[in-house]
N, C-alpha and C. Protein backbone atom coordinates (compact mmCIF):
# COMPACT_ATOMS: atom_id res chain seq x y z
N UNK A 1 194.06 -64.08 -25.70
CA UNK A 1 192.90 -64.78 -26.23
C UNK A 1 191.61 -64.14 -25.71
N UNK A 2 191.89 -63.81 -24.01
CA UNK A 2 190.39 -62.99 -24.09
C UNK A 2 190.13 -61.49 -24.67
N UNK A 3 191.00 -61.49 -25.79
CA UNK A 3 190.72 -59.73 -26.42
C UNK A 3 189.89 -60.98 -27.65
N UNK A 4 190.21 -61.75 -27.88
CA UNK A 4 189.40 -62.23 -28.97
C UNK A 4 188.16 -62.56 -28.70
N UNK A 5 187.97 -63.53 -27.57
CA UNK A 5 186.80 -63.78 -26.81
C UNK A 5 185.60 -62.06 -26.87
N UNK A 6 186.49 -61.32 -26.36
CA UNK A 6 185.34 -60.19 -26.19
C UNK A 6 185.02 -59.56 -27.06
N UNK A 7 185.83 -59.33 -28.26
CA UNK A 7 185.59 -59.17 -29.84
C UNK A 7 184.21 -59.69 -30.50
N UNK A 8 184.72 -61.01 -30.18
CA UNK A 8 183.78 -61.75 -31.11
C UNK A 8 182.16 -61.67 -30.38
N UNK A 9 182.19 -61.48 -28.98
CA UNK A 9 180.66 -61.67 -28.07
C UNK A 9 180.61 -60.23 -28.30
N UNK A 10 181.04 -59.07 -28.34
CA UNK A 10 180.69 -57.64 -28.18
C UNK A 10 179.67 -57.93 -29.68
N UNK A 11 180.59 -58.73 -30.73
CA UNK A 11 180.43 -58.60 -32.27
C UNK A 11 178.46 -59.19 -32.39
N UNK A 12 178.50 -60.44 -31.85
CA UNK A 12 177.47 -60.72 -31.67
C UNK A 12 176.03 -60.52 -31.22
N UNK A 13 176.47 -59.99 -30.30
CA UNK A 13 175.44 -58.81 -29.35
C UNK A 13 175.64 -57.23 -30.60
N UNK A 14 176.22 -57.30 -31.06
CA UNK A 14 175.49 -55.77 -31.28
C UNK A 14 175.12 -56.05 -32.88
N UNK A 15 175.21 -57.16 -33.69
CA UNK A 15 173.96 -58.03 -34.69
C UNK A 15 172.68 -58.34 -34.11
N UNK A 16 172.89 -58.37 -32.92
CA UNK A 16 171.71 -59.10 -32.42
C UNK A 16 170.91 -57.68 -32.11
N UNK A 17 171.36 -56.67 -31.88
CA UNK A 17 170.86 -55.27 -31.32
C UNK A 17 170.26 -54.86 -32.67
N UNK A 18 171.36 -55.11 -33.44
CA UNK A 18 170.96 -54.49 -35.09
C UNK A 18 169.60 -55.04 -35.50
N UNK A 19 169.43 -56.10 -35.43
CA UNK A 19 168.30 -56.84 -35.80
C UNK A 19 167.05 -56.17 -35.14
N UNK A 20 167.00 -56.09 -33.97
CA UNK A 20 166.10 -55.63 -32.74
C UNK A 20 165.83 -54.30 -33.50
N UNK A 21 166.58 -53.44 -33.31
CA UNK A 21 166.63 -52.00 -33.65
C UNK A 21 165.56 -51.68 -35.45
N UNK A 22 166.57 -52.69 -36.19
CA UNK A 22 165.77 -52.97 -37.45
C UNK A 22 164.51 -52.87 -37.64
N UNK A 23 164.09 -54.06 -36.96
CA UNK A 23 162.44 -54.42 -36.90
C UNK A 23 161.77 -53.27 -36.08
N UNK A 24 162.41 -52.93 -35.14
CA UNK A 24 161.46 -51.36 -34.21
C UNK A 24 161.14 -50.69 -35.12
N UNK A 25 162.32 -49.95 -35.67
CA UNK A 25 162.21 -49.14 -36.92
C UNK A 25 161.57 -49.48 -37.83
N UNK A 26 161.64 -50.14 -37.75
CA UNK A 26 160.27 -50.81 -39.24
C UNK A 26 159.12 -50.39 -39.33
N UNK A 27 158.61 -50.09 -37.95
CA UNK A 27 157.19 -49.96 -37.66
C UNK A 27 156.80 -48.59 -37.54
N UNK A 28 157.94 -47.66 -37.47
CA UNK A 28 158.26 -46.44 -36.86
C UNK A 28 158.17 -45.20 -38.13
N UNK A 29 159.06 -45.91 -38.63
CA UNK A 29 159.91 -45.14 -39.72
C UNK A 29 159.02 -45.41 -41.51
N UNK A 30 159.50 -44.40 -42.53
CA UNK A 30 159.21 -44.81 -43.54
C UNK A 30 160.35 -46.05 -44.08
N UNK A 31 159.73 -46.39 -45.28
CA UNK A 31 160.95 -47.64 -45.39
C UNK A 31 162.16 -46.90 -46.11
N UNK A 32 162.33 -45.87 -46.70
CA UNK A 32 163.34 -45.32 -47.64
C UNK A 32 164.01 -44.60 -46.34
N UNK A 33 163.57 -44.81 -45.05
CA UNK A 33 164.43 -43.54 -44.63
C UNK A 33 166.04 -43.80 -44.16
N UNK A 34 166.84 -43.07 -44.17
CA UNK A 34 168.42 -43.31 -44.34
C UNK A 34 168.81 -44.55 -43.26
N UNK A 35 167.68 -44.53 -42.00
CA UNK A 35 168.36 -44.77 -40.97
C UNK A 35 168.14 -46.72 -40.74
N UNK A 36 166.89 -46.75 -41.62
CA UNK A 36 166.33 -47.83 -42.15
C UNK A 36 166.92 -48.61 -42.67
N UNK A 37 167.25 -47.60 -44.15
CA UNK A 37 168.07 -48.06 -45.27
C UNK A 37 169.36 -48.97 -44.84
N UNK A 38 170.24 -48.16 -44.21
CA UNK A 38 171.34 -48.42 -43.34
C UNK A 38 171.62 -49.78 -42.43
N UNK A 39 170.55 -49.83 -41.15
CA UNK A 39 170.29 -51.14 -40.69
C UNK A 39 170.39 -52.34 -41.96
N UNK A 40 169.37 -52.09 -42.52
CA UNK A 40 168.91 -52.70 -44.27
C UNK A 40 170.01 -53.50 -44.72
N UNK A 41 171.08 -52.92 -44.69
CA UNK A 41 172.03 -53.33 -45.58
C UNK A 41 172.71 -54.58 -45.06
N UNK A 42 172.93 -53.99 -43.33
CA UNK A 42 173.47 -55.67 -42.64
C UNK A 42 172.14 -56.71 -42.31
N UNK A 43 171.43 -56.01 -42.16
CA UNK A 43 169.53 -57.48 -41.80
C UNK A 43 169.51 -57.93 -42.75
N UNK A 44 169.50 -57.27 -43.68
CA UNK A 44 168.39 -57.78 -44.58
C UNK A 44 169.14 -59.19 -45.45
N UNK A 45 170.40 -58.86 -46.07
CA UNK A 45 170.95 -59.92 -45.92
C UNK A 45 171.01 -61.45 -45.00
N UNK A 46 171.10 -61.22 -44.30
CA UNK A 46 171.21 -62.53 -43.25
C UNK A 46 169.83 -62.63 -43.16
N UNK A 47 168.70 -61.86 -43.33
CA UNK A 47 167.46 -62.21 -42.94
C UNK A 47 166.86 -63.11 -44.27
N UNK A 48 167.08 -62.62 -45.41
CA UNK A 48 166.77 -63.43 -46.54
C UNK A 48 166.74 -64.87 -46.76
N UNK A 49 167.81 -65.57 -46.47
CA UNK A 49 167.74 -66.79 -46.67
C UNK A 49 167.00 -67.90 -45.32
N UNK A 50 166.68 -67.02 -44.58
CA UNK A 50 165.59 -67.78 -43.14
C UNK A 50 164.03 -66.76 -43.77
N UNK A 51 164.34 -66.19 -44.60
CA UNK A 51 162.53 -65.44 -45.23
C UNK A 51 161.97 -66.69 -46.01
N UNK A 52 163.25 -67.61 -46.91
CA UNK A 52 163.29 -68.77 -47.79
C UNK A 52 162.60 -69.64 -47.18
N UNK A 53 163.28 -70.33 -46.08
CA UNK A 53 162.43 -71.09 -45.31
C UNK A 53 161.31 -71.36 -44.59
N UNK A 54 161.17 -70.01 -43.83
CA UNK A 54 160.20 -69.94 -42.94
C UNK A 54 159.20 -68.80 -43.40
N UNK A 55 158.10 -68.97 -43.96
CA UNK A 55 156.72 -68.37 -44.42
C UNK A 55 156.39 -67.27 -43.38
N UNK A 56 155.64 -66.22 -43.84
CA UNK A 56 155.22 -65.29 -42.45
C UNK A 56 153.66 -66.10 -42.13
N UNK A 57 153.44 -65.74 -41.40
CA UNK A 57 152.27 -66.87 -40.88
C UNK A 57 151.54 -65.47 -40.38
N UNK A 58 150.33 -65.44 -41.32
CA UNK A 58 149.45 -64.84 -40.60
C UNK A 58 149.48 -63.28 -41.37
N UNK A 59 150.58 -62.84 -41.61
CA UNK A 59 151.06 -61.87 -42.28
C UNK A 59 152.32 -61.09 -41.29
N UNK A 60 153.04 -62.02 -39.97
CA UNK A 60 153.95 -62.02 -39.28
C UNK A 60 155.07 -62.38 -39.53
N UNK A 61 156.02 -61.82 -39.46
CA UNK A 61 157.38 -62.27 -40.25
C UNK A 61 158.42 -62.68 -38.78
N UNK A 62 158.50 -64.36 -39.09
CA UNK A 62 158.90 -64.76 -37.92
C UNK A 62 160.13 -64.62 -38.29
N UNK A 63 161.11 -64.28 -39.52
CA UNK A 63 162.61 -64.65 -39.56
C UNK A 63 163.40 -63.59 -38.45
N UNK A 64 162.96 -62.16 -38.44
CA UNK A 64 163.97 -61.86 -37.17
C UNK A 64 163.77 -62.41 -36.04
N UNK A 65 162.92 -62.83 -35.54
CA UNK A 65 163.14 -64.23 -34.15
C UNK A 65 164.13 -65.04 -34.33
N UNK A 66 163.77 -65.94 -35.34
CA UNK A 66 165.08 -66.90 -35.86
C UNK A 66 165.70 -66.29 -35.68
N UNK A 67 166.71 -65.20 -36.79
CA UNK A 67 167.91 -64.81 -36.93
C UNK A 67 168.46 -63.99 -35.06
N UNK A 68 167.63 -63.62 -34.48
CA UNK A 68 168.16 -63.29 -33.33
C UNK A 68 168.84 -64.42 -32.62
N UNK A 69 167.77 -65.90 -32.30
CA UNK A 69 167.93 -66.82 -31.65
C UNK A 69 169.71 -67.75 -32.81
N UNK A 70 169.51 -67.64 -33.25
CA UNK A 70 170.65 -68.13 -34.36
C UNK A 70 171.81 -67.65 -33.49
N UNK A 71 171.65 -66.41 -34.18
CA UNK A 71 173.04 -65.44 -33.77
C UNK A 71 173.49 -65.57 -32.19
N UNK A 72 172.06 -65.92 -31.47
CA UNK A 72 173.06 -65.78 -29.94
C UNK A 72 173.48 -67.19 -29.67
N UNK A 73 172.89 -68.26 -29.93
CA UNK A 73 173.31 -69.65 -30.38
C UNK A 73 175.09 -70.17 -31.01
N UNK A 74 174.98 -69.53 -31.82
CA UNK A 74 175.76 -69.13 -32.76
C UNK A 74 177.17 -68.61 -31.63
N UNK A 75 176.50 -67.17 -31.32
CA UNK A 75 177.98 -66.61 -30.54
C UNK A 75 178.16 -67.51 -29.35
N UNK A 76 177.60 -67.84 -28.86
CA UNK A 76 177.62 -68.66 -27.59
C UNK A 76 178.43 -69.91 -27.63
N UNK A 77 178.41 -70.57 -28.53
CA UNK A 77 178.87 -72.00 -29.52
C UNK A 77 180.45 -71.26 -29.59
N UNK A 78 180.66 -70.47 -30.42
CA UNK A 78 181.79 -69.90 -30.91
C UNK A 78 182.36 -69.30 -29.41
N UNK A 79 182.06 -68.29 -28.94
CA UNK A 79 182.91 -68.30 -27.71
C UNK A 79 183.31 -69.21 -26.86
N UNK A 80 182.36 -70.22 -26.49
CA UNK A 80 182.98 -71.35 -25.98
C UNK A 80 184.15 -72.05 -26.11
N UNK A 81 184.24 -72.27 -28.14
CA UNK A 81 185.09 -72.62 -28.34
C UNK A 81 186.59 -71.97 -28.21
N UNK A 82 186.54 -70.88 -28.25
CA UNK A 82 187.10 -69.82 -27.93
C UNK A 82 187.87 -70.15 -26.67
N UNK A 83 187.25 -70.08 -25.73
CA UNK A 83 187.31 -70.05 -24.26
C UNK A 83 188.19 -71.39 -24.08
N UNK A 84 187.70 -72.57 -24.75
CA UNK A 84 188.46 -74.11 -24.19
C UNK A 84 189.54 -74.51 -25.60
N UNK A 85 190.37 -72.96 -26.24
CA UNK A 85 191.28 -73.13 -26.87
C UNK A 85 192.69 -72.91 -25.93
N UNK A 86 192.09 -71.85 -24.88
CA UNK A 86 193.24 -72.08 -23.76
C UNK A 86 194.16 -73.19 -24.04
């Protein structure tokens, strides 16, 4: 069970990196560029439906905050459960 446990928290943490990495690049990079694009494909998804909800304020786009704070919420919740399936 703890090969699953570390699966699933490695899994989480490195969405949560993706996200991070994403938005750096954002600022960095052109938007077409491969490496962009790429990130793109797993963010941007999950970022969309918290873009729905939550407005950029100011011209700040708060959804990768959310989606970071989610996801470690999220894995944290789930490993637990994990952990007290022992």
């Amino acid at each position: 069970m703890t090969v699953v446990v570390t699966i699933v928290n490695v899994l989480f943490q490195f969405l949560t990196l993706l996200v991070f990495v994403h938005v750096l690049l954002g600022y960095f990079l052109n938007p077409y560029h491969p490496i962009l694009r790429a990130t793109g494909i797993v963010v941007e998804p999950l970022l969309k439906p918290i873009r729905k909800l939550i407005p950029s304020i100011g011209g700040l786009d708060l959804s990768p905050l959310v989606l970071i704070l989610l996801l470690e919420v999220l894995g944290s919740v789930i490993v637990s459960l994990l952990r007290n399936l022992r």
